[in-house]
Protein backbone atom coordinates (compact mmCIF):
# COMPACT_ATOMS: atom_id res chain seq x y z
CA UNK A 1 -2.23 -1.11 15.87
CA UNK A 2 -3.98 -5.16 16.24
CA UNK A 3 -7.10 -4.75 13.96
CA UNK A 4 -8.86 -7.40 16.03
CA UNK A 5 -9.21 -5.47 18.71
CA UNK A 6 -9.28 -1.22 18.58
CA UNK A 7 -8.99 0.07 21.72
CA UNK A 8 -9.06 3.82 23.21
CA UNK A 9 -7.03 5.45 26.34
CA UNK A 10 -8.39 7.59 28.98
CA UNK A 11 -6.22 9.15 31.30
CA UNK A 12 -7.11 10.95 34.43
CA UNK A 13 -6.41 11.30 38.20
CA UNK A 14 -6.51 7.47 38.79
CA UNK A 15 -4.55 6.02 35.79
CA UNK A 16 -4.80 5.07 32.40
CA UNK A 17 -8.38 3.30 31.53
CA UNK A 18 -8.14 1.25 28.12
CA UNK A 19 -11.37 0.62 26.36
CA UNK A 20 -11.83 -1.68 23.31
CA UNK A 21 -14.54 -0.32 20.52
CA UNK A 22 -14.11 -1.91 18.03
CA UNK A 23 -13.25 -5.95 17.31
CA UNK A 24 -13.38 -7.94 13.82
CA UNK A 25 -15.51 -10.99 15.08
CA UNK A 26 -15.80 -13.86 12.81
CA UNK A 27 -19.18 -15.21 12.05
CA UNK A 28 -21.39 -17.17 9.30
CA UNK A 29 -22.40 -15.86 6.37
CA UNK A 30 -25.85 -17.00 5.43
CA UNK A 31 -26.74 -15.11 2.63
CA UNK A 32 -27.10 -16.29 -1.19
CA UNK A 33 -24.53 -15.34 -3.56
CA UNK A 34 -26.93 -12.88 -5.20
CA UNK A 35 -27.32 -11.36 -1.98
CA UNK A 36 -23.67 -10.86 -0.87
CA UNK A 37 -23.37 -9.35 -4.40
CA UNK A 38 -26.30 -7.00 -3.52
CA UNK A 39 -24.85 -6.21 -0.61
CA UNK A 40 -21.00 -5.74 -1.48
CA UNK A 41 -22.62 -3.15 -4.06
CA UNK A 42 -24.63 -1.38 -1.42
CA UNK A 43 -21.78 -0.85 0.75
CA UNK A 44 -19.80 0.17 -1.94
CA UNK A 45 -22.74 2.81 -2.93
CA UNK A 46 -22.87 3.94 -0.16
CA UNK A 47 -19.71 4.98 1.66
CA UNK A 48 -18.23 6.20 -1.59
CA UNK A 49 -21.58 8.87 -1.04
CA UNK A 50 -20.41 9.20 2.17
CA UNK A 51 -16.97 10.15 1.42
CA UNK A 52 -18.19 12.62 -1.09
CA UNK A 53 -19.35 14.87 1.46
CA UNK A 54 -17.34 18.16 1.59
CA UNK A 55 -17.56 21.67 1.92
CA UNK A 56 -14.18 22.29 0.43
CA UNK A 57 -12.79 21.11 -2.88
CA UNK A 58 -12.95 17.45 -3.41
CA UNK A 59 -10.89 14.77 -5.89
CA UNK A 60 -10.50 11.06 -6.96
CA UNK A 61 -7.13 9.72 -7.77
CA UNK A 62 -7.69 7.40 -10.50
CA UNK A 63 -4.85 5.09 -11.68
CA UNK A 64 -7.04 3.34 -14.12
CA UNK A 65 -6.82 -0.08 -11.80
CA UNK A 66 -10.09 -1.97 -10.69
CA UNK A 67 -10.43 0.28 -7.25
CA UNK A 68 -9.70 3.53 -8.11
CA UNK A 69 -11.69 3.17 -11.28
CA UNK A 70 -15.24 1.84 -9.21
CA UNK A 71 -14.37 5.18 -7.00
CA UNK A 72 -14.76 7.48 -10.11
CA UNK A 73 -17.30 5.57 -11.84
CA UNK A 74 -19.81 5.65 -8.81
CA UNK A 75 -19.06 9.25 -7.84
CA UNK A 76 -19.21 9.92 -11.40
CA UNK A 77 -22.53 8.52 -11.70
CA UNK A 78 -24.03 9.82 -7.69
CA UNK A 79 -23.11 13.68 -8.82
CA UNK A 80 -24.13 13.81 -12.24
CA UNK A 81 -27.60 12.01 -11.17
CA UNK A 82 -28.04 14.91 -8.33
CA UNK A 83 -26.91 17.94 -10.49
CA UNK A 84 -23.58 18.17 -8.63
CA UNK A 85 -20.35 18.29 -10.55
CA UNK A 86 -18.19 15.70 -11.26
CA UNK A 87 -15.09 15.57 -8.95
CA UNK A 88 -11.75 16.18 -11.29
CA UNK A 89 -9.50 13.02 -11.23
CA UNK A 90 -6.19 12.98 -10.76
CA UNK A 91 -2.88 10.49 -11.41
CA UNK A 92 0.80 10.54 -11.18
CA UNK A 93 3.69 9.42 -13.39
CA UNK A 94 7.18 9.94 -13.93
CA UNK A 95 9.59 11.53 -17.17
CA UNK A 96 10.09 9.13 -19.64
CA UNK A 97 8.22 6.00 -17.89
CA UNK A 98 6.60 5.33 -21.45
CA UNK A 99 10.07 5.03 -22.78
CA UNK A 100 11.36 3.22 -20.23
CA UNK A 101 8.47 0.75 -18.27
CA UNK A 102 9.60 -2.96 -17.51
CA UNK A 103 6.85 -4.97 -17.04
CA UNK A 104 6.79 -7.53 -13.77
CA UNK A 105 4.65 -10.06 -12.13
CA UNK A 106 3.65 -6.81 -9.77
CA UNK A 107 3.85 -4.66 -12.44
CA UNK A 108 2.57 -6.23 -16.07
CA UNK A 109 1.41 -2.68 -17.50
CA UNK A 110 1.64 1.09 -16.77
CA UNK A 111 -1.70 3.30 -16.38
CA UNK A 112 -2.24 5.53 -19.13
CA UNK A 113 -4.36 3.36 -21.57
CA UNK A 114 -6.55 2.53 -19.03
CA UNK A 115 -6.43 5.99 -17.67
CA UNK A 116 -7.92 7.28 -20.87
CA UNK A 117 -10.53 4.54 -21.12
CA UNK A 118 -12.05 5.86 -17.95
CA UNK A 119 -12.01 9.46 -18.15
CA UNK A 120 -13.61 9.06 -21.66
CA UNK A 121 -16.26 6.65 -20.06
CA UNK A 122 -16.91 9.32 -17.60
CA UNK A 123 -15.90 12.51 -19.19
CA UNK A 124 -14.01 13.76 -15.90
CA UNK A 125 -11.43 16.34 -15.96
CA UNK A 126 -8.56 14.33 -15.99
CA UNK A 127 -4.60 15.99 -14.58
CA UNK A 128 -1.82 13.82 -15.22
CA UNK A 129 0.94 14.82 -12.55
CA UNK A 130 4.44 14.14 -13.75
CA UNK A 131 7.78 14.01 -11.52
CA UNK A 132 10.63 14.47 -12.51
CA UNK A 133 14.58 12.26 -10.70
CA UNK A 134 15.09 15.05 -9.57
CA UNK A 135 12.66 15.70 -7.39
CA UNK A 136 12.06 12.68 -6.46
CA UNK A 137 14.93 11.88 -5.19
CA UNK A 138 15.60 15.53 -3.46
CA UNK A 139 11.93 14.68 -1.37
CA UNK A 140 13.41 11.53 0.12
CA UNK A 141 13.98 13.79 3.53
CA UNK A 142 11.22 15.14 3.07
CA UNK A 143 9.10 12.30 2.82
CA UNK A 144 11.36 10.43 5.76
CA UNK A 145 10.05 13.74 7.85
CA UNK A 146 6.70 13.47 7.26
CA UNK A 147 6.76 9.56 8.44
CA UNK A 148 9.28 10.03 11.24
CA UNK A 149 10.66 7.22 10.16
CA UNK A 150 12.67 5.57 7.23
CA UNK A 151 9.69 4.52 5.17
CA UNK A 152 9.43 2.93 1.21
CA UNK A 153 11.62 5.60 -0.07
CA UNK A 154 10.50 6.77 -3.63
CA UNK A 155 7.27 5.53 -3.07
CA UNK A 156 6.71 7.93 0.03
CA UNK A 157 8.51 11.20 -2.04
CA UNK A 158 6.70 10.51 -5.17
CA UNK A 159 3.45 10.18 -2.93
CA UNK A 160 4.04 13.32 -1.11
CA UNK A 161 4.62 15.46 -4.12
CA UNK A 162 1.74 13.94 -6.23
CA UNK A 163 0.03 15.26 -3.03
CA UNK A 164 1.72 18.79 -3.10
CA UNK A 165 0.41 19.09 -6.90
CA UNK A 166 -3.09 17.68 -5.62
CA UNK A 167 -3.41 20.26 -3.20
CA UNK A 168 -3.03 23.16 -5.29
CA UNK A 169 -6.64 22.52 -6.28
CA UNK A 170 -8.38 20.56 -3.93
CA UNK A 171 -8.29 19.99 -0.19
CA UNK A 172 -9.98 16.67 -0.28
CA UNK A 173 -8.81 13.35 -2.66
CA UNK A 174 -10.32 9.94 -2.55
CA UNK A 175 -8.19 7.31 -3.15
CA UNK A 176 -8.80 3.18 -3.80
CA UNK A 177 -6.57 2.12 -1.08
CA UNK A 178 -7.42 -1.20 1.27
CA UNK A 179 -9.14 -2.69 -1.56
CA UNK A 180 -6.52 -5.16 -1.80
CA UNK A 181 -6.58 -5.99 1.78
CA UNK A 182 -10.29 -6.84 1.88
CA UNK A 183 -11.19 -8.61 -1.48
CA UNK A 184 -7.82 -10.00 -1.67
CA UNK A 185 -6.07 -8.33 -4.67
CA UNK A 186 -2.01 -9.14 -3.93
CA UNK A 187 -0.80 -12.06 -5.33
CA UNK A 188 0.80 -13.81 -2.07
CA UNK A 189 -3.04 -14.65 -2.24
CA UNK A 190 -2.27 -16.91 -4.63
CA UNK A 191 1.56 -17.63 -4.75
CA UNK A 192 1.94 -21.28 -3.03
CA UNK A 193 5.29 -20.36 -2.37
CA UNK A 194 3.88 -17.09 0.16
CA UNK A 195 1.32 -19.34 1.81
CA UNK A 196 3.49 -21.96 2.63
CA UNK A 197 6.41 -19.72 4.24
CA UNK A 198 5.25 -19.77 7.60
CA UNK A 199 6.22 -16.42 7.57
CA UNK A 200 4.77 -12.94 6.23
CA UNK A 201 3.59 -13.25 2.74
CA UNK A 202 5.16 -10.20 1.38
CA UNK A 203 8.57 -10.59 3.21
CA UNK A 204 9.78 -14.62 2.25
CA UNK A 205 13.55 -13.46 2.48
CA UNK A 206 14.87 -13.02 5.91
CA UNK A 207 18.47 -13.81 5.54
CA UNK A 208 18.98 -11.42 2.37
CA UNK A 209 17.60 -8.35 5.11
CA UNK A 210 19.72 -9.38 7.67
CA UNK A 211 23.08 -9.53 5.49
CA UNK A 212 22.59 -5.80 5.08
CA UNK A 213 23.57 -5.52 8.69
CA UNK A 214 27.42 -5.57 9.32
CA UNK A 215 28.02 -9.18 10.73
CA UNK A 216 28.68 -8.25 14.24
CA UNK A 217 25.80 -6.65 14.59
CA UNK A 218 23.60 -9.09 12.51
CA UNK A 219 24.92 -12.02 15.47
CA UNK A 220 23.54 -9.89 17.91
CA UNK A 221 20.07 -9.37 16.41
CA UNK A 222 17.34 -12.37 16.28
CA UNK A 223 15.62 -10.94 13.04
CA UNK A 224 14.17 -14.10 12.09
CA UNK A 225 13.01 -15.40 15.84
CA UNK A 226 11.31 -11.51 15.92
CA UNK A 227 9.71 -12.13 12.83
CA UNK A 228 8.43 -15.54 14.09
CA UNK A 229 7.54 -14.22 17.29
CA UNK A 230 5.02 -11.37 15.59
CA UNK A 231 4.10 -13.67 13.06
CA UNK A 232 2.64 -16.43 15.36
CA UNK A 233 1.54 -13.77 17.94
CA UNK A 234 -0.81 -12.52 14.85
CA UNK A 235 -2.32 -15.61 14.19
CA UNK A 236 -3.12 -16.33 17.71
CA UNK A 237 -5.89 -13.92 17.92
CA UNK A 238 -7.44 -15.35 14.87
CA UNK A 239 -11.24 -16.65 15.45
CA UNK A 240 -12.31 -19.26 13.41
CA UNK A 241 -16.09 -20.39 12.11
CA UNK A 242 -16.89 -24.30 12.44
CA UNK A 243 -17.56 -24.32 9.51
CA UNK A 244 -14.68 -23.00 7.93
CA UNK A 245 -13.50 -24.96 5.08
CA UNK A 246 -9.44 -25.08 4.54
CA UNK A 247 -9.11 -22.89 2.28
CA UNK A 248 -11.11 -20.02 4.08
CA UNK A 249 -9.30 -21.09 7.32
CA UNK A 250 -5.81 -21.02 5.15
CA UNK A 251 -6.71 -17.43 3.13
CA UNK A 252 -8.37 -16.09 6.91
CA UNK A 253 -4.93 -16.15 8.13
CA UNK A 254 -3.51 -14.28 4.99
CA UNK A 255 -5.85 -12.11 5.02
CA UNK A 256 -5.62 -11.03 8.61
CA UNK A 257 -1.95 -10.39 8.27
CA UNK A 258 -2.24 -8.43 5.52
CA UNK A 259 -4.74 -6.16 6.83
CA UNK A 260 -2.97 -6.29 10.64
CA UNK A 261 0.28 -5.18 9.45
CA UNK A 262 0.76 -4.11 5.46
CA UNK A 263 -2.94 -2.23 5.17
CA UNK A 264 -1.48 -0.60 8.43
CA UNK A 265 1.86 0.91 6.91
CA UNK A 266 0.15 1.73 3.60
CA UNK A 267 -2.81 3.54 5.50
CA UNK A 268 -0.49 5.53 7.79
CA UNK A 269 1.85 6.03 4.90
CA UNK A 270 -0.89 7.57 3.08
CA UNK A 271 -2.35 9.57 5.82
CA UNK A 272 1.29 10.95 6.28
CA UNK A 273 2.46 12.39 2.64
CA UNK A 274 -1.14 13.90 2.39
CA UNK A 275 -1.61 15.56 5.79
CA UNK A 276 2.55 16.81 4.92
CA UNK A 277 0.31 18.51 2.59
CA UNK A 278 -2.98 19.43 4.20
CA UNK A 279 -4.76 17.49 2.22
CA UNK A 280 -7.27 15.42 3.37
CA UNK A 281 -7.15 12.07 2.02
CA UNK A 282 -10.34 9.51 2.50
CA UNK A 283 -10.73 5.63 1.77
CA UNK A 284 -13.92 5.08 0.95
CA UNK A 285 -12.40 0.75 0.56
CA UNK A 286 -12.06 0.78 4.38
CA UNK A 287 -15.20 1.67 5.85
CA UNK A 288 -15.63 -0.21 8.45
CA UNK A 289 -18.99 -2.12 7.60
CA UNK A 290 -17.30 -3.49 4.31
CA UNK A 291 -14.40 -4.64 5.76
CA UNK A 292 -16.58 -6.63 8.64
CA UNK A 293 -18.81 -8.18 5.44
CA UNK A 294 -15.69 -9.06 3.70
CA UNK A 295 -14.12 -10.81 6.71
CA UNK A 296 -16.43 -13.67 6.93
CA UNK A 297 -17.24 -13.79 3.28
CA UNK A 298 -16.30 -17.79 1.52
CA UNK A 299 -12.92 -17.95 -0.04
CA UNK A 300 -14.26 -19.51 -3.43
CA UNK A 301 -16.53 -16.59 -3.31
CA UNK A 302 -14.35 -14.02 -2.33
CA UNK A 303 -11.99 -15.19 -5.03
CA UNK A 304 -14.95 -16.01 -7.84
CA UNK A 305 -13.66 -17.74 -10.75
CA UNK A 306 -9.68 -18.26 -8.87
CA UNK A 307 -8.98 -14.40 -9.85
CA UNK A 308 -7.93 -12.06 -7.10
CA UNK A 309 -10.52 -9.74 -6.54
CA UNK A 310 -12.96 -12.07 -8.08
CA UNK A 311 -15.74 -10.88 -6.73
CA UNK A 312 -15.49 -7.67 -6.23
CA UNK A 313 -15.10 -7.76 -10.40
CA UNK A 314 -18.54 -9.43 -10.56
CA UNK A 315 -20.06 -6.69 -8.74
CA UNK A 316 -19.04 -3.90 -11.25
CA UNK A 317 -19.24 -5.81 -14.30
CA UNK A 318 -21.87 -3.89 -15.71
CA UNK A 319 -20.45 -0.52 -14.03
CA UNK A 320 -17.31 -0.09 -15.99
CA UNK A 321 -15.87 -1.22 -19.09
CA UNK A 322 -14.58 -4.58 -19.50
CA UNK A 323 -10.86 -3.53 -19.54
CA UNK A 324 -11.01 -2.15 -16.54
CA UNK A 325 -13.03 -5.14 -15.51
CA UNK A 326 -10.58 -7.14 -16.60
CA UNK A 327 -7.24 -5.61 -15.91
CA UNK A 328 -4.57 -7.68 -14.13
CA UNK A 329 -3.79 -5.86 -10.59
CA UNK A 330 -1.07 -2.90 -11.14
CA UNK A 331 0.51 -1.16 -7.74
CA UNK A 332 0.83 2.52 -7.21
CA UNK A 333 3.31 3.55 -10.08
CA UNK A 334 7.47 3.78 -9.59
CA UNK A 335 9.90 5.64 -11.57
CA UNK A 336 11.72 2.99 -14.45
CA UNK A 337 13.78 5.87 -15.47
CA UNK A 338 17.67 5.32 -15.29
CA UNK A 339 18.14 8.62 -14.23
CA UNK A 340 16.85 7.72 -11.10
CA UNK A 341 19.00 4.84 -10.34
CA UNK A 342 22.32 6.72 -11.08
CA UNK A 343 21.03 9.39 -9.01
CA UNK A 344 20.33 7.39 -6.12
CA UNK A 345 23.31 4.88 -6.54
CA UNK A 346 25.36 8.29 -6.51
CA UNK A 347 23.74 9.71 -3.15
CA UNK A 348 24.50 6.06 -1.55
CA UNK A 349 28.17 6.08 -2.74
CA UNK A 350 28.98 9.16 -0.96
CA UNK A 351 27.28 7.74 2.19
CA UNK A 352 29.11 4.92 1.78
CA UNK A 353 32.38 6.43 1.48
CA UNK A 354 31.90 9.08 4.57
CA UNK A 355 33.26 7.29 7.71
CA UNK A 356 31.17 9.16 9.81
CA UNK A 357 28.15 8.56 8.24
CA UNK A 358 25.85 6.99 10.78
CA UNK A 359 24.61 4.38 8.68
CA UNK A 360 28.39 3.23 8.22
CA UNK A 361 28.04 1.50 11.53
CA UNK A 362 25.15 -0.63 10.94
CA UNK A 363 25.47 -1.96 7.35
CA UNK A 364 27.65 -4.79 5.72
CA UNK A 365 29.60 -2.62 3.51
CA UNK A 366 31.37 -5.19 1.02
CA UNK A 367 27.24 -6.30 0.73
CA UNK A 368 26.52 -2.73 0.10
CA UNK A 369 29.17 -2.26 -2.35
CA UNK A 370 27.97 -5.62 -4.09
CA UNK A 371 24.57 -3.95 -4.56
CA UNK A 372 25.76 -0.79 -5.96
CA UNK A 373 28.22 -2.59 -8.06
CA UNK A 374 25.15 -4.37 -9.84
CA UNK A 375 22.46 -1.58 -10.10
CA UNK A 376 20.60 -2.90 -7.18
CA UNK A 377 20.64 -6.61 -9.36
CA UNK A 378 22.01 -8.43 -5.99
CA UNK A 379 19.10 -7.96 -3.48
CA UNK A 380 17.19 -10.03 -5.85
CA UNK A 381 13.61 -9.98 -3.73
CA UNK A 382 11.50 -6.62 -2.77
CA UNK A 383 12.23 -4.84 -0.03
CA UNK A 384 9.07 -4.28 1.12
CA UNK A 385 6.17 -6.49 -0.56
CA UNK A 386 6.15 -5.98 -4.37
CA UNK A 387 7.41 -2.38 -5.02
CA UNK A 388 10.85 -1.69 -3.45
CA UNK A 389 13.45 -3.86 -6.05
CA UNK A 390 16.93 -2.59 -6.12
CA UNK A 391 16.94 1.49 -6.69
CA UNK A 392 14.39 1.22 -3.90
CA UNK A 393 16.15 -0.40 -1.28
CA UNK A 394 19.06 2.25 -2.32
CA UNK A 395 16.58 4.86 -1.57
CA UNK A 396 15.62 3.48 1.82
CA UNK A 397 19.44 2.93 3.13
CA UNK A 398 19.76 6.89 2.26
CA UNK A 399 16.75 7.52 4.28
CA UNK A 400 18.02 6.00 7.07
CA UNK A 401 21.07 7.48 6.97
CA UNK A 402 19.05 11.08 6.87
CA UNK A 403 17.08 9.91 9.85
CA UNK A 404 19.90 8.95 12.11
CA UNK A 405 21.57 12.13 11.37
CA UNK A 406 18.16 14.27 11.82
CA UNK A 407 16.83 12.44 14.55
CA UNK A 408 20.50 10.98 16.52
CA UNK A 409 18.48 8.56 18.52
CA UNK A 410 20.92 5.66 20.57
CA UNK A 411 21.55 2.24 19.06
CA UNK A 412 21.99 0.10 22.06
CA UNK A 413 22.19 -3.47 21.38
């Protein structure tokens, strides 16, 4: 899907009739800084209200992070101001992550502090969801199912069982997702290294992908000219103001590419595990008035004081503590627990070791062995943006083992 232009299909007796209705256009923004503030907040107001609309059982997953935290604090505030109860809240972590979290650049702290700073703030009904290895690792197929495809491995299963628990109570969640996108929250924002890489911001490492494949097949496939072909195909349909300053010009790019291709994948992931489920799942972050706003917005306004997110924190300052204010940006939790690397280094080894696995085929085994070898330590960069380290990536090659043998599709190359 190209987010600068949205386009619908009719089909009838004399062909197929494609329609745009939707295009991102780039334009001046005029207005004051206390007006964009103003007007950030209204749009926030108001399609959180919106969203809140349900005649079936409705949620918020709250993490305790800057966007799922605004989400509870201004439904919070809308249903307790109109007599209406406030929606429970709900979050997911994994056995022994408190004994065994490793902080990262990605990843400097887990939830549960700020958790419990928010649902004391605004005395919701709080569910902490808990998965188990196990399970986890058993709802790889599941999760692969649901997507159709090989998708971020633990990241899908543990998203489609905090789902499954979700939807034992409610039939509606909201969730904090595109926030990032929009107000720029990922650090390849930032990272000089990511903006000068001519490449995707959250995939630098090309070469490290493509030794996966065995070498005869890796020959045969331009992985990097693809890459630069979609890459500089994006940017072409970039419009640009005249008055544009570099930086805005320089972040415009990032920021389309991050909403034209990752906001995509984590959207229709989302939309995947929780309709697995039949649970509805809303973004409140991507309506489409914000996201238009947000486009044209300055860069040393959109990123206020050189913080991602920067001013999107100005705007709630005085709606939630300072903490939350405050905290650094935190992804969508993953299993640290060792259990869960032996149990997925143990599911790869017998793949590995089955000459008739499909996957056998594809992959550069003495790499593969290398990886296992080292816990995942030699595929040193993420497999997919800042999440999927070394237990991930074994996750994913067992997923697409699953889907070749599910789905058999034909390799021709």
């Amino acid at each position: 899907m190209n987010l600068s232009q949205l386009t619908f299909g009719v089909y009838n007796r004399s062909g197929l009739h494609v329609e745009q209705y939707w295009k991102l256009e780039t334009k001046p923004v005029h207005d004051s800084f206390s007006e964009i503030c103003d007007k950030v907040q209204f749009l926030l107001d108001d399609s959180i209200k919106r969203q809140l609309v349900s005649d079936v059982p409705l949620c918020l997953m709250l993490s305790g992070g800057l966007d799922s935290s605004i989400i509870t604090a201004y439904a919070s505030n809308y249903c307790r101001s109109n007599g209406l109860p406030v929606p429970d809240t709900y979050s997911v972590d994994y056995v022994d992550n408190d004994k065994n979290f490793v902080k990262s650049d990605f990843q400097p702290n887990s939830d549960n502090y700020y958790i419990d700073i928010m649902t004391k703030e605004f005395g919701t009904n709080h569910h902490s969801i808990i998965i188990d290895t196990p399970e986890l690792a058993d709802a790889l197929k599941d999760a692969m199912i649901a997507r159709d495809l090989p998708g971020m491995a633990d990241v899908d299963s543990s998203f489609l069982l905090f789902c499954k628990h979700i939807k034992k109570d409610a039939s509606v969640v909201l969730s904090g997702e595109c926030s990032d996108e929009i107000f720029a929250g990922y650090p390849w924002f930032f990272r000089e290294d990511a903006l000068n890489s001519n490449t995707f911001p959250w995939s630098i490492a090309v070469s490290e992908r493509q030794n996966l494949l065995n070498p005869d097949l890796s020959k045969k496939i331009k992985l990097k000219e693809y890459i630069d072909f979609r890459y500089n195909e994006s940017l072409s349909k970039i419009d640009f103001c005249d008055d544009d300053s570099f930086d805005t010009k320089e972040k415009r790019k990032v920021t389309f590419l991050t909403m034209n291709w990752f906001m995509q994948t984590l959207l229709d992931r989302s939309d995947r595990m929780s309709m697995a489920n039949g649970l509805e799942l809303r973004v409140p972050f991507c309506d489409y008035r914000l996201v238009e706003y947000l486009w044209n917005i300055p860069w040393d306004i959109k990123a206020l004081n050189g913080r991602e997110k920067g001013l999107l924190r100005y705007v709630v300052k005085d709606l939630l503590p300072s903490e939350i204010v405050d905290r650094k940006k935190s992804p969508y939790p993953k299993t640290h627990n060792p259990n869960y690397l032996s149990k997925i280094k143990g599911m790869l080894e017998t793949i590995i070791n089955t000459p008739n696995a499909p996957i056998c085929s594809i992959l550069n085994k003495d790499y593969i062995l290398e990886i296992l070898k080292t816990d995942g330590k030699a595929f040193t960069r993420p497999w997919y943006g800042q999440l999927m380290t070394g237990p991930q990536l074994m996750a994913y090659l067992c997923q697409v083992n699953m889907w070749l043998e599910t789905y058999k599709p034909k390799i021709l190359v």
